[in-house]
Structure formats: structure tokens, C-alpha cells
PDB file of N, CA and C in Angstrom:
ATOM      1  N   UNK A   1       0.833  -1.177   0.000  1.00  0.00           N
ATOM      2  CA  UNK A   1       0.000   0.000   0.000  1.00  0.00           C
ATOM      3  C   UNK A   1       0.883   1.249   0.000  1.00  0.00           C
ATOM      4  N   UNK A   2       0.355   2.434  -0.897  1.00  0.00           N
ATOM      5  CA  UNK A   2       1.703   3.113  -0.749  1.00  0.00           C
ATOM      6  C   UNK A   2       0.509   4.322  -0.427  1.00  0.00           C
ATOM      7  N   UNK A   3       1.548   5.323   0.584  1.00  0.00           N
ATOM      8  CA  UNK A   3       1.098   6.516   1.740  1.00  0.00           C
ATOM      9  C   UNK A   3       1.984   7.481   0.860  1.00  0.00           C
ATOM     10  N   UNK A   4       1.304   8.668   0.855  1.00  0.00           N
ATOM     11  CA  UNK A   4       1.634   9.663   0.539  1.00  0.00           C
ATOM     12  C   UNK A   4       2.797  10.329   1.589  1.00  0.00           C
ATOM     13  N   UNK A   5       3.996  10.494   1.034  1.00  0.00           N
ATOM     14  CA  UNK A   5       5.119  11.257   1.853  1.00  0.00           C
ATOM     15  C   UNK A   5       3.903  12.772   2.963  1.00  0.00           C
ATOM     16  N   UNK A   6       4.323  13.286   3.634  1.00  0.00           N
ATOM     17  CA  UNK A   6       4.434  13.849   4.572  1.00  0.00           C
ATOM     18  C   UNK A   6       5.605  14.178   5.369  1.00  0.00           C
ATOM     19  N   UNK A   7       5.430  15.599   5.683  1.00  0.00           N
ATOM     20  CA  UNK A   7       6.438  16.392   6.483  1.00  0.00           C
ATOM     21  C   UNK A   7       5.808  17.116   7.726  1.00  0.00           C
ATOM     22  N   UNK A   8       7.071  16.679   8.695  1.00  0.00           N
ATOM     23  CA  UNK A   8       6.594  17.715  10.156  1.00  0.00           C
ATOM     24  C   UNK A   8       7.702  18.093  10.337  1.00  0.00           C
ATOM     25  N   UNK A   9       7.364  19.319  10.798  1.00  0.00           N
ATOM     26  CA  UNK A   9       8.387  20.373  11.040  1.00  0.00           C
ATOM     27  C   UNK A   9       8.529  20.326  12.697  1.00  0.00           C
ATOM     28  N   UNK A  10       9.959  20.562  13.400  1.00  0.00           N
ATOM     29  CA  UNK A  10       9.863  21.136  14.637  1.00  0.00           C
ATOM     30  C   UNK A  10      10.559  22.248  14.624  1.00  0.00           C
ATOM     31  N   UNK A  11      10.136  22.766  15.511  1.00  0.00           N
ATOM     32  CA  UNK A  11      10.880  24.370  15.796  1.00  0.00           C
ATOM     33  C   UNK A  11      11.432  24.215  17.561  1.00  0.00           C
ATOM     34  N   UNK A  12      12.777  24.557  17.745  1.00  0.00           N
ATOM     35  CA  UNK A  12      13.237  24.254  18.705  1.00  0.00           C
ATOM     36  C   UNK A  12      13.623  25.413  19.634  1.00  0.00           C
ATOM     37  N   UNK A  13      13.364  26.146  20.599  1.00  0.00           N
ATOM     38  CA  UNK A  13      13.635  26.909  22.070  1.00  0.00           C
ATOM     39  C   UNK A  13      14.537  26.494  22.598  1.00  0.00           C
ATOM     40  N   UNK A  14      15.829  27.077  22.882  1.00  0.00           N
ATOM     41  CA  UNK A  14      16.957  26.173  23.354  1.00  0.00           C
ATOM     42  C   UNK A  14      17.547  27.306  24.822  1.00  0.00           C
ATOM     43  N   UNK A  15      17.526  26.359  26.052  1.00  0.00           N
ATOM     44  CA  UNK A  15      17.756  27.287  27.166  1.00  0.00           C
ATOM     45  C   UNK A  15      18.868  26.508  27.662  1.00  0.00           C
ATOM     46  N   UNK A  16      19.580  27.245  28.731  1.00  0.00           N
ATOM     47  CA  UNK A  16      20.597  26.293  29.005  1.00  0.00           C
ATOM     48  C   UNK A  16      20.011  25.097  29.678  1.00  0.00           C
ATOM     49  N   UNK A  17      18.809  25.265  30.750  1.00  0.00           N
ATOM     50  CA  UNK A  17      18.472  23.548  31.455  1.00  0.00           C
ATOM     51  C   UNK A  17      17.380  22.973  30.469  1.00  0.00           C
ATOM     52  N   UNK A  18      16.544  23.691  29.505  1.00  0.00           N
ATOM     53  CA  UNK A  18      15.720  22.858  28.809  1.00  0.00           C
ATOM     54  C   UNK A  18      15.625  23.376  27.509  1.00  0.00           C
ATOM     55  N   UNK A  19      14.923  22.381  26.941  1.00  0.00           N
ATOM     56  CA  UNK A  19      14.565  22.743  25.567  1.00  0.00           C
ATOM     57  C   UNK A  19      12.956  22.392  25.237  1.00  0.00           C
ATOM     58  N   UNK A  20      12.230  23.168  24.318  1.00  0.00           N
ATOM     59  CA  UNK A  20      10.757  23.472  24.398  1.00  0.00           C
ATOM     60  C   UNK A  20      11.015  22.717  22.534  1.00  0.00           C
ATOM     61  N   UNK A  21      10.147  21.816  22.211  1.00  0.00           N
ATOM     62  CA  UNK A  21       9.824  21.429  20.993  1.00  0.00           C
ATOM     63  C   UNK A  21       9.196  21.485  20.459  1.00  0.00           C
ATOM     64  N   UNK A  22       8.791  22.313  19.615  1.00  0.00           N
ATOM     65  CA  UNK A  22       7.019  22.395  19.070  1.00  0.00           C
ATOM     66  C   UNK A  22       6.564  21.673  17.613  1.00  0.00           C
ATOM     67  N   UNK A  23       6.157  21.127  17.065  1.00  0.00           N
ATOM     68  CA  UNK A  23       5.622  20.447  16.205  1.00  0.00           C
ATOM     69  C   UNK A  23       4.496  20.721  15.247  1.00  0.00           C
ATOM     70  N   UNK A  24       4.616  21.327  13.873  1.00  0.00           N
ATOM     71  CA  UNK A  24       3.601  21.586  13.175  1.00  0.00           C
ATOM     72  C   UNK A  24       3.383  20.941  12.018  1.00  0.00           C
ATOM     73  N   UNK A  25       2.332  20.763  11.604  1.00  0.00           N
ATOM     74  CA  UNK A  25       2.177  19.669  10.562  1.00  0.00           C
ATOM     75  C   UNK A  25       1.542  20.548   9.228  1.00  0.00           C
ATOM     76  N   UNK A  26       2.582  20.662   8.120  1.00  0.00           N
ATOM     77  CA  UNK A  26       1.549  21.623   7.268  1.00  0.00           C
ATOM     78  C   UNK A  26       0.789  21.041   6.029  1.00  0.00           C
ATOM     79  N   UNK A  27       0.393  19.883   6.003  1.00  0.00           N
ATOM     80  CA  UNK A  27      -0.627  19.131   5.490  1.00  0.00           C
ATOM     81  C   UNK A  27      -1.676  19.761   6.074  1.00  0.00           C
ATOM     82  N   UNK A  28      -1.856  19.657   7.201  1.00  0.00           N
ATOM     83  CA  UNK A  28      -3.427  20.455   7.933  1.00  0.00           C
ATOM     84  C   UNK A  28      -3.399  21.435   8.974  1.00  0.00           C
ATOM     85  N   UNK A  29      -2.205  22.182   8.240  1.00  0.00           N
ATOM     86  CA  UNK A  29      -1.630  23.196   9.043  1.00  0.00           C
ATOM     87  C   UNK A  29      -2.236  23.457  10.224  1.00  0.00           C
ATOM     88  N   UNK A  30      -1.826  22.688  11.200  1.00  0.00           N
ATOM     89  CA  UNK A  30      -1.861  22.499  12.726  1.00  0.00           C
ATOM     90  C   UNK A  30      -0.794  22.386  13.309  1.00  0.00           C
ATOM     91  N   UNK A  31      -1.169  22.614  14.629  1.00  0.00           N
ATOM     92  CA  UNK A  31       0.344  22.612  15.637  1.00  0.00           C
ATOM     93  C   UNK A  31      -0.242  21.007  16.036  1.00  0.00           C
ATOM     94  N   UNK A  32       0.930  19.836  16.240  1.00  0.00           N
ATOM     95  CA  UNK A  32       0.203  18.594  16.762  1.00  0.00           C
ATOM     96  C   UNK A  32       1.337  17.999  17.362  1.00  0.00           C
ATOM     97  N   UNK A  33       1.783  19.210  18.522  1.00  0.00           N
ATOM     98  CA  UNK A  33       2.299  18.508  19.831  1.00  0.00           C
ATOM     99  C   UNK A  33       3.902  19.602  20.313  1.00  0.00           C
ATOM    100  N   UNK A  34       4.199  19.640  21.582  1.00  0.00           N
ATOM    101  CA  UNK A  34       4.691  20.693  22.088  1.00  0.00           C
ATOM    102  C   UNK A  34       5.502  19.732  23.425  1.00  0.00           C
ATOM    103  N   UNK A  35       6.576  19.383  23.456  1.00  0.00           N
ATOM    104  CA  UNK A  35       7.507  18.904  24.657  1.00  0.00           C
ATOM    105  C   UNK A  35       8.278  19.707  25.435  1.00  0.00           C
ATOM    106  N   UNK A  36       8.624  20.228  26.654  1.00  0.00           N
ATOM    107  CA  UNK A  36       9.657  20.521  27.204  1.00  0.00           C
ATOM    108  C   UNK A  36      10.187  18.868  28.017  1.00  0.00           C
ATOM    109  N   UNK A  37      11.486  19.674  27.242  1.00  0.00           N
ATOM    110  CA  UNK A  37      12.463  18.315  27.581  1.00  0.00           C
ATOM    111  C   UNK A  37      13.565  19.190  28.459  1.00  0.00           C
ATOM    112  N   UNK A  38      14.458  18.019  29.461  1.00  0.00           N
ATOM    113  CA  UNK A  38      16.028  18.591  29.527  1.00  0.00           C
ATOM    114  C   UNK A  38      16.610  18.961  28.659  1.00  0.00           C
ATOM    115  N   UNK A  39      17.725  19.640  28.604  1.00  0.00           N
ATOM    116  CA  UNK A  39      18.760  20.149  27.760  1.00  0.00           C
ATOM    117  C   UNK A  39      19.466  19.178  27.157  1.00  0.00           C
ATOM    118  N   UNK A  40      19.332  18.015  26.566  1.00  0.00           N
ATOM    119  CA  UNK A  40      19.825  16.722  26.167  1.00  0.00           C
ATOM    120  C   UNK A  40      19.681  16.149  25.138  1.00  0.00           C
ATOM    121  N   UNK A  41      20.539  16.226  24.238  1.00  0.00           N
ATOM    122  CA  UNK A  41      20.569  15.913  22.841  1.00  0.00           C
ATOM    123  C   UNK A  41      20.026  14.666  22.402  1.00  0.00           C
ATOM    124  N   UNK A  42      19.999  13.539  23.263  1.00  0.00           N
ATOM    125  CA  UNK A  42      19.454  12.399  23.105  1.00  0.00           C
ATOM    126  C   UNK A  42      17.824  12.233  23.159  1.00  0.00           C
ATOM    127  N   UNK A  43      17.044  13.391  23.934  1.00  0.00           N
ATOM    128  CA  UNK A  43      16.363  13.635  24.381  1.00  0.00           C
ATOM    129  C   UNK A  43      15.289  13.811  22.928  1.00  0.00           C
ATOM    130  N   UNK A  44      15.770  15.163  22.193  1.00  0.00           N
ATOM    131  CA  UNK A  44      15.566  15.485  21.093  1.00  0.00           C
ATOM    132  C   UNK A  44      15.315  14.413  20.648  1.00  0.00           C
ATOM    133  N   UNK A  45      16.379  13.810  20.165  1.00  0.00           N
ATOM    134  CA  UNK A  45      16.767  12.286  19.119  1.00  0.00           C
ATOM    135  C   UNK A  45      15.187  11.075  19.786  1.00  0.00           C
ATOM    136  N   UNK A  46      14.998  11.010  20.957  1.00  0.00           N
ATOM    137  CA  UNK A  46      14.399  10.226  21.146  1.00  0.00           C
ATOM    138  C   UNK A  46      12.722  10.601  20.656  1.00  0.00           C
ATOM    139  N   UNK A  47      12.283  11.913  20.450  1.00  0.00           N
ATOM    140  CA  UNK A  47      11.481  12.785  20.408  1.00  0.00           C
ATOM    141  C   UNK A  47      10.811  12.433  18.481  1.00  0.00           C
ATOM    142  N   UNK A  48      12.434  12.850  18.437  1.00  0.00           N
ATOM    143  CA  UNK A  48      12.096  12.696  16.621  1.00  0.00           C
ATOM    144  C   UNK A  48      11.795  11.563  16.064  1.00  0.00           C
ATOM    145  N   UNK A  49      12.583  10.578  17.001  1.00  0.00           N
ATOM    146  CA  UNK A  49      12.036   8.900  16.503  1.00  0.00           C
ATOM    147  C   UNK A  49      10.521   8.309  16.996  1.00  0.00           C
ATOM    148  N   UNK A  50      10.297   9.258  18.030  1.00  0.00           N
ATOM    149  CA  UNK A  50       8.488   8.836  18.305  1.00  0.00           C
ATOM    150  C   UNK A  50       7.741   9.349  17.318  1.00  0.00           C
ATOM    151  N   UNK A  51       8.035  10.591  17.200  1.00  0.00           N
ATOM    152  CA  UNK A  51       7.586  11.432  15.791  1.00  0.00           C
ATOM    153  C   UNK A  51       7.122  10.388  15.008  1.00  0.00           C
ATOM    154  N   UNK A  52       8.187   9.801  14.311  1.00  0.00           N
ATOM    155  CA  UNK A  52       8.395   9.281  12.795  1.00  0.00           C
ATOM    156  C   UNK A  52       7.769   7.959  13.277  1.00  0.00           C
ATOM    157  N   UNK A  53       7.755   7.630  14.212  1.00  0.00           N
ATOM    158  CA  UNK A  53       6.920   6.227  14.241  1.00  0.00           C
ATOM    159  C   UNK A  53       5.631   6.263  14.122  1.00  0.00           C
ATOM    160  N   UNK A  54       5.259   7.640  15.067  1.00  0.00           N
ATOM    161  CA  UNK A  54       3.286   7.603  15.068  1.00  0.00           C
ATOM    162  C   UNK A  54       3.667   8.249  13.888  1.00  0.00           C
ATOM    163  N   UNK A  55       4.265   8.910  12.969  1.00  0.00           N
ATOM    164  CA  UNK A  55       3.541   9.553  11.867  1.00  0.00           C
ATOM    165  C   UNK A  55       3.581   8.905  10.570  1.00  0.00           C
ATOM    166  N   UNK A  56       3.999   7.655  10.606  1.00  0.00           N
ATOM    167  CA  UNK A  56       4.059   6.580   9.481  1.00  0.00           C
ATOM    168  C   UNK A  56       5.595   6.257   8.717  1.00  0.00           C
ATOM    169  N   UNK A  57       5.728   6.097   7.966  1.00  0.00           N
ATOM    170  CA  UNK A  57       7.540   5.567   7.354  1.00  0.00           C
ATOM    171  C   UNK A  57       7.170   6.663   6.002  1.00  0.00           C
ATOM    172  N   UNK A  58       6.765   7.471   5.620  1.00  0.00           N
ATOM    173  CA  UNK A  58       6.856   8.429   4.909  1.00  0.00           C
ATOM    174  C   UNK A  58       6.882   9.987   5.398  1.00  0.00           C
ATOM    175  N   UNK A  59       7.239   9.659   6.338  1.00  0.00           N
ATOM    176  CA  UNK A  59       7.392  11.196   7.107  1.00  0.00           C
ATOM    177  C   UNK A  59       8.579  11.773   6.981  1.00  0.00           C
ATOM    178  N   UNK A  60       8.626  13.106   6.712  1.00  0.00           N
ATOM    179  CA  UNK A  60       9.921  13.692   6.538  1.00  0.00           C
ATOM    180  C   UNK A  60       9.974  14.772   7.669  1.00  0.00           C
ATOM    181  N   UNK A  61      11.608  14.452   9.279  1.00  0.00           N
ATOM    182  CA  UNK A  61      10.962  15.687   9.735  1.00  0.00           C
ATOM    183  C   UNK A  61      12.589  16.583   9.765  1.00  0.00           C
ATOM    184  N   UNK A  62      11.737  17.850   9.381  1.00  0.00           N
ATOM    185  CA  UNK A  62      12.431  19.243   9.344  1.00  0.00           C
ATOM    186  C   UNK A  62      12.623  19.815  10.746  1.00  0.00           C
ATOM    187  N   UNK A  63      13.921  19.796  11.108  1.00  0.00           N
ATOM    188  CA  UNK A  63      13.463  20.851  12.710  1.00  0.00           C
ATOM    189  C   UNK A  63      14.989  22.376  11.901  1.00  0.00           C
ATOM    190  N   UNK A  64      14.478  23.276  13.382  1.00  0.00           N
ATOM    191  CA  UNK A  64      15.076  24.310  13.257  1.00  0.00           C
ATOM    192  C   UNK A  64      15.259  24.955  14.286  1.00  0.00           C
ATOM    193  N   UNK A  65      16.544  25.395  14.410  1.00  0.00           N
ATOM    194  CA  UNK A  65      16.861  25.839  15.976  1.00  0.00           C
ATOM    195  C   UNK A  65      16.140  27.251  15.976  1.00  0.00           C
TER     196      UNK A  65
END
């Protein structure tokens, strides 16, 4: 079955103890989901791979500091 590619964007808030992640989807231009995490790069990484799992294997995601 083939899924139409899709892209989510995050936009990233970067403080020295945390970081704020916000998530917009412009297929249905909505915001669809917002994390404060620690300051921890793995953290991110773990963030983007939940992403891409609930959002199917055609997801493309864009972030930006």
C-alpha cells in the first residue's frame, strides 16, 4: 500500500536547562504537539524517533533551531 510522503516540522527553544519542541504539521496546518524536555541531545533524538513512528515511514521531519 503506498502513503503519501508527509512532512513535520519542529521548531526548537533552546535554554541552558531545557529545551521546548514544538511540532507543526503543514498538510493540515496544525500545531500537533509541544515537549519541554532537559537540555539533552538524546532527548531530542528520542522525540524525533516517536515522531516518525506515530507519523508513518513516509514522514519527513524538518526541525530548526
Amino acid at each position: 500500500m503506498f502513503t503519501k510522503p508527509s512532512i513535520r516540522t519542529i521548531g526548537i527553544d533552546v535554554h541552558k536547562d531545557s529545551y521546548t519542541l514544538s511540532t507543526y504539521c503543514p498538510e493540515t496546518d496544525s500545531h500537533i504537539g509541544e515537549i519541554t524536555t532537559s537540555s539533552c541531545s538524546k532527548m531530542v533524538i528520542n522525540y524525533v524517533k516517536k515522531l516518525k513512528k506515530e507519523s508513518g515511514p513516509n514522514v519527513t521531519v524538518i526541525s530548526a533551531y
